[in-house]
C-alpha atoms as a PDB file:
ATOM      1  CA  UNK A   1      27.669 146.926 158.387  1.00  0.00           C
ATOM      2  CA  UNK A   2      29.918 147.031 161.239  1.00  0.00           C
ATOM      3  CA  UNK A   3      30.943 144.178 163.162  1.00  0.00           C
ATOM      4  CA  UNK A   4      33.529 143.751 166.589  1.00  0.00           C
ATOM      5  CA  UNK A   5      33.744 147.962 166.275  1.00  0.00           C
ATOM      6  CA  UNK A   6      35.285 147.313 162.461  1.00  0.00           C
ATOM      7  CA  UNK A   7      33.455 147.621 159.123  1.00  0.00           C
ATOM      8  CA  UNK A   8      32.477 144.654 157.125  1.00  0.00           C
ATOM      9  CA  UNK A   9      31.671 144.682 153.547  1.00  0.00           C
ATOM     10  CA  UNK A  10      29.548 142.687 151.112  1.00  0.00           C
ATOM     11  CA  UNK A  11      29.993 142.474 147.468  1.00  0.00           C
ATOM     12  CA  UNK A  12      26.657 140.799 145.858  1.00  0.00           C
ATOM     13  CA  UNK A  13      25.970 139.885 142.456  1.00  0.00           C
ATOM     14  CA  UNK A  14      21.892 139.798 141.572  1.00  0.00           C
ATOM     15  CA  UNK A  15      19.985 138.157 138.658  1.00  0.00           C
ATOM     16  CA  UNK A  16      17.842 140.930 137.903  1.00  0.00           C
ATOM     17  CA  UNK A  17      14.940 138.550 136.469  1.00  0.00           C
ATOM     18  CA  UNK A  18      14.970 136.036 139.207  1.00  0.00           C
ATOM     19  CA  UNK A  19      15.805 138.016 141.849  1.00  0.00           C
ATOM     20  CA  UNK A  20      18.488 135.522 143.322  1.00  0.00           C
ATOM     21  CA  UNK A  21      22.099 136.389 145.160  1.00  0.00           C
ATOM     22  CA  UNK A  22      23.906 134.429 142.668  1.00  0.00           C
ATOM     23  CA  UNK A  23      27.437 135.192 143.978  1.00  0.00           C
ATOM     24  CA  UNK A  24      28.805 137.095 147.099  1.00  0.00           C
ATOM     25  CA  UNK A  25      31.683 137.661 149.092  1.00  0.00           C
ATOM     26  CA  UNK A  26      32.251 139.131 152.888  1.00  0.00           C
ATOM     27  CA  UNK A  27      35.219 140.789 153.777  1.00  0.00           C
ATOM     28  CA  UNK A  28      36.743 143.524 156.180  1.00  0.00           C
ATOM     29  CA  UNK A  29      38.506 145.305 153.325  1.00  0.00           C
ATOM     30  CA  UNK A  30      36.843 147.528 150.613  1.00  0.00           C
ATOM     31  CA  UNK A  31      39.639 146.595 148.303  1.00  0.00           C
ATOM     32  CA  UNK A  32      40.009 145.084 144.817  1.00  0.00           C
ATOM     33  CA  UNK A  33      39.716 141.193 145.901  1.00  0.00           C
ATOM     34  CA  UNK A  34      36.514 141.827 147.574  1.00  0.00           C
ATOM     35  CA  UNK A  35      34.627 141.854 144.074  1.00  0.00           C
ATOM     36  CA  UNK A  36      37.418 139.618 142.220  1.00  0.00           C
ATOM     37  CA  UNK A  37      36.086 136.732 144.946  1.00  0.00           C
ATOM     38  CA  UNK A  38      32.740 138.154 143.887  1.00  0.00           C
ATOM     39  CA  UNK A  39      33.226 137.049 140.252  1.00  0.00           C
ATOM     40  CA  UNK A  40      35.168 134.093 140.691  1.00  0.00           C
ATOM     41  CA  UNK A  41      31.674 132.933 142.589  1.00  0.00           C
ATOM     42  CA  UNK A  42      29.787 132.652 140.035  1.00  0.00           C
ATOM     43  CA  UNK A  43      28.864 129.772 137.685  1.00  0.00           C
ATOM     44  CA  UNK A  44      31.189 130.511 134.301  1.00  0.00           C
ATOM     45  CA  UNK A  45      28.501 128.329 132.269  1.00  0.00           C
ATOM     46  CA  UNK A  46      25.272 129.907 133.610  1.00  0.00           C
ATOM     47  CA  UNK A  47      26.617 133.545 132.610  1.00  0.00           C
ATOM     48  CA  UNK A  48      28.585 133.172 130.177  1.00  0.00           C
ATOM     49  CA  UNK A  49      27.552 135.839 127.771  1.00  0.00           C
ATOM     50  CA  UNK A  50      25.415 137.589 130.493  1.00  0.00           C
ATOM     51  CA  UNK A  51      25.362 141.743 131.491  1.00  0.00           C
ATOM     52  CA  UNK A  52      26.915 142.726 134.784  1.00  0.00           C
ATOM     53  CA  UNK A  53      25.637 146.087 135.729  1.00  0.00           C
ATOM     54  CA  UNK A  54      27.186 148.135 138.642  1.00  0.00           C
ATOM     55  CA  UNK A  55      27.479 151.662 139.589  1.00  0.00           C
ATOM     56  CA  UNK A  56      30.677 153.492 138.511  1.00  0.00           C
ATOM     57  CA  UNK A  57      32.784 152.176 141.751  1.00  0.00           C
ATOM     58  CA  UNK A  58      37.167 152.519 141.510  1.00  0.00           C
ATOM     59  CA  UNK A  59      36.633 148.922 141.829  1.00  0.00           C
ATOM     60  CA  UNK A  60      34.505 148.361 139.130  1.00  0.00           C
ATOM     61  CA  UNK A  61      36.718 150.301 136.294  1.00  0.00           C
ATOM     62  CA  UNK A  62      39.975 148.853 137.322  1.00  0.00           C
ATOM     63  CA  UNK A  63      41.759 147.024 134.352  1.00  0.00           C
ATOM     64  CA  UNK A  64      41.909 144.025 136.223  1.00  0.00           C
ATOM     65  CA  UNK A  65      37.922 143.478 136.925  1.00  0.00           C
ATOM     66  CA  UNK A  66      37.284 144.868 133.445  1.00  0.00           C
ATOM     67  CA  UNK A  67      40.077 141.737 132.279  1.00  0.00           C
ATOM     68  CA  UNK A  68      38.002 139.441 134.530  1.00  0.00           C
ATOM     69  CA  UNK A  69      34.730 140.426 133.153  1.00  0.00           C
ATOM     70  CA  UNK A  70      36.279 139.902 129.295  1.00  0.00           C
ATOM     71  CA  UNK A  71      37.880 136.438 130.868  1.00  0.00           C
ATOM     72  CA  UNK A  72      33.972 135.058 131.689  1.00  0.00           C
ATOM     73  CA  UNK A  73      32.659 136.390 128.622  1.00  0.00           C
ATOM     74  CA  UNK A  74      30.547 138.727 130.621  1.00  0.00           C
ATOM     75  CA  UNK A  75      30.009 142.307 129.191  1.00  0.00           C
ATOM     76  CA  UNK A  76      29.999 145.226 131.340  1.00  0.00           C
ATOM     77  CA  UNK A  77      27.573 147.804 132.028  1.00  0.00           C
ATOM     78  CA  UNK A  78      27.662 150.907 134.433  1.00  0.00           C
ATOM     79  CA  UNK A  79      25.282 153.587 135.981  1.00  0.00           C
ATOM     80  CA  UNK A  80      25.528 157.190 134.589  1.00  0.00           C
ATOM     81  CA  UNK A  81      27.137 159.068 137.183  1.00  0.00           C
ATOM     82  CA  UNK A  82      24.945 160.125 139.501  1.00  0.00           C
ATOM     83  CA  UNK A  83      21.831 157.991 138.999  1.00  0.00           C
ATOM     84  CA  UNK A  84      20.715 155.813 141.938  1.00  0.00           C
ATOM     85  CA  UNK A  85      18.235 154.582 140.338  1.00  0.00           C
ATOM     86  CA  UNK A  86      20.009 152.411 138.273  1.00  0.00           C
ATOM     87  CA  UNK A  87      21.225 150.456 141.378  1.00  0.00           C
ATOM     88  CA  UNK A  88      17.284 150.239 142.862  1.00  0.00           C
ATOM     89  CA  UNK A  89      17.357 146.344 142.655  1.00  0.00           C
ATOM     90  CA  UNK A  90      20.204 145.938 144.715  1.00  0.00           C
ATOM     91  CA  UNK A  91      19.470 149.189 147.203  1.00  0.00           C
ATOM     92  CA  UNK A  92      16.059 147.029 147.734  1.00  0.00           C
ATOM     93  CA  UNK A  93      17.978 144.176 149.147  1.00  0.00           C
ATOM     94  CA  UNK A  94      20.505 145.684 151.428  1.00  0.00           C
ATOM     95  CA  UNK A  95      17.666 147.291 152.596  1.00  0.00           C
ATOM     96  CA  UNK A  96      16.038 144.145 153.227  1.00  0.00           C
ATOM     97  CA  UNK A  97      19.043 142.576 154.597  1.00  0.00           C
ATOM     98  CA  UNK A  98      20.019 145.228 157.342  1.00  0.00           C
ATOM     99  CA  UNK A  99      16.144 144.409 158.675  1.00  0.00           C
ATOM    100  CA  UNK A 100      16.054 140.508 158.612  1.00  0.00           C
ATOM    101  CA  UNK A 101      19.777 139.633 159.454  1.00  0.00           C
ATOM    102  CA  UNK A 102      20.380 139.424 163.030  1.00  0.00           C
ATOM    103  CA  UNK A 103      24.317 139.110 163.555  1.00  0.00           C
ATOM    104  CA  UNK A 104      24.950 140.448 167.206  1.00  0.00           C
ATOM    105  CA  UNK A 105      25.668 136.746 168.290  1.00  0.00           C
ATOM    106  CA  UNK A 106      28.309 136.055 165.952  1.00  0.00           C
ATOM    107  CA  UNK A 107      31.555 135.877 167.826  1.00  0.00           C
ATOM    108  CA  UNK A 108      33.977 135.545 165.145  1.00  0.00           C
ATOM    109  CA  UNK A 109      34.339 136.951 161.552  1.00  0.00           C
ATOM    110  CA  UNK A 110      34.003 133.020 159.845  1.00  0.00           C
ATOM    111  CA  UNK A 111      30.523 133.222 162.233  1.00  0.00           C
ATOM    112  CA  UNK A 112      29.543 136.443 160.193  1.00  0.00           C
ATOM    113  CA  UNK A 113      30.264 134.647 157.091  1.00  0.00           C
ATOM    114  CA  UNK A 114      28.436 131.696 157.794  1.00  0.00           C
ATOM    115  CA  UNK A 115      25.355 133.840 158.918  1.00  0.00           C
ATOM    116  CA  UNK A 116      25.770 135.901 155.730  1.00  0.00           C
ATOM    117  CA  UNK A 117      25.327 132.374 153.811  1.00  0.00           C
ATOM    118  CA  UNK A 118      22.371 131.288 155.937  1.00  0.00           C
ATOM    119  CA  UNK A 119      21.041 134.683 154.942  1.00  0.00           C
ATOM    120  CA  UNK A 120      21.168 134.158 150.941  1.00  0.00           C
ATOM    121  CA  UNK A 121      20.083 130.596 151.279  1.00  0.00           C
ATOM    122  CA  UNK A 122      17.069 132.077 153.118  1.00  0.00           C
ATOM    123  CA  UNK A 123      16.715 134.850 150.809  1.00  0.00           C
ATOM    124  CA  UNK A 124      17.095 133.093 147.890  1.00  0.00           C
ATOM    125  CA  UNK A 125      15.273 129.272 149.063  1.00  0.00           C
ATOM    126  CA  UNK A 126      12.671 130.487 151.567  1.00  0.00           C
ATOM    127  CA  UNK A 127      11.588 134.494 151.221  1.00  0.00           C
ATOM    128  CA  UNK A 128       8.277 134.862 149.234  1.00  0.00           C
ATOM    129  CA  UNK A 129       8.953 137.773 146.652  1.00  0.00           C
ATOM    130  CA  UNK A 130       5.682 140.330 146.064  1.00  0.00           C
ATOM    131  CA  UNK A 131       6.813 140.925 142.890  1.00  0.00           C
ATOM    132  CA  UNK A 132       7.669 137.400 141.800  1.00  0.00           C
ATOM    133  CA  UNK A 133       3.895 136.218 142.240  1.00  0.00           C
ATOM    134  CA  UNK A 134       4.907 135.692 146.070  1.00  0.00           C
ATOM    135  CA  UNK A 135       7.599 132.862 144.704  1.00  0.00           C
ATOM    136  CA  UNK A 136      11.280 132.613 146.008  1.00  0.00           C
ATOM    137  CA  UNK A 137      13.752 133.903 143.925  1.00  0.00           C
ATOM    138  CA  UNK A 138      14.607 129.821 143.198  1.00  0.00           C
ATOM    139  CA  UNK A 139      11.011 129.361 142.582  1.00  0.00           C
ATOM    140  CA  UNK A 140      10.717 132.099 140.179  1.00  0.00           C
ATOM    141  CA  UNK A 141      13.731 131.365 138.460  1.00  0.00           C
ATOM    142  CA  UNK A 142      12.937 127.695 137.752  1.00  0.00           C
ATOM    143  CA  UNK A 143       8.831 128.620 136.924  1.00  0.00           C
ATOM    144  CA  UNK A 144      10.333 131.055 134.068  1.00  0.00           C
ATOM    145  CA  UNK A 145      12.742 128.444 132.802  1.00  0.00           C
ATOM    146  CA  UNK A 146       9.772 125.746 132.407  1.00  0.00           C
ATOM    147  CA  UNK A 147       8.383 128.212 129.812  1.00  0.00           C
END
């Protein structure tokens, strides 16, 4: 998205089952950081041992995510070259999030952030999810954990 005439970029992990933004990160670079911050988000206990997919990215096969990835016991997985498909899930919420965020107020890049947080709280606490029996991703997530 672009923001004060510059580009802004968000780096998202999604847990495919729930549907929830588990981690993210905001930044004006498209550089490594912006998915190391990504990582470093989320909870080391809750996915420990879990499968990060992403599409085939520079950012994604450089040594130093891979080492981070090995470091939270997370194992990697990738699109085949080519395939959008593979990244539907996560196309589906951009989507979603260029239509409901409204940013034009913001006056400063922290602003942006903070709007960008307000946004996954919402997403994640408050927006109904057709195709999680009209449940938040929260409420979905914690109804498949009582089984």
């Amino acid at each position: 998205m672009k923001f004060n005439h510059r580009f802004v970029y968000l780096s998202t992990v999604k847990d495919i089952c729930s549907g929830q933004i588990v981690a993210w990160y905001v930044d004006y670079h498209l550089h490594l950081p912006l998915v190391l911050k990504t990582l470093e988000k989320l909870n080391k206990k809750y996915f420990n041992g879990a499968l990060l997919h992403s599409d085939q990215g520079w950012h994604y096969t450089h040594p130093t995510y891979i080492k981070q990835l090995l470091d939270l016991n997370i194992t990697q997985s990738m699109s085949r070259k080519g395939n959008c498909i593979d990244n539907a899930s996560m196309e589906s919420f951009f989507g979603h999030m260029k239509d409901e965020i409204e940013y034009a107020d913001c006056e400063s890049f922290e602003d942006l952030r903070k709007r960008v947080d307000e946004y996954m709280y919402y997403y994640n606490h408050e927006r109904p999810q057709w195709n999680k029996n009209k449940m938040t991703p929260i409420q979905y997530r914690d109804h498949m954990l009582s089984y």
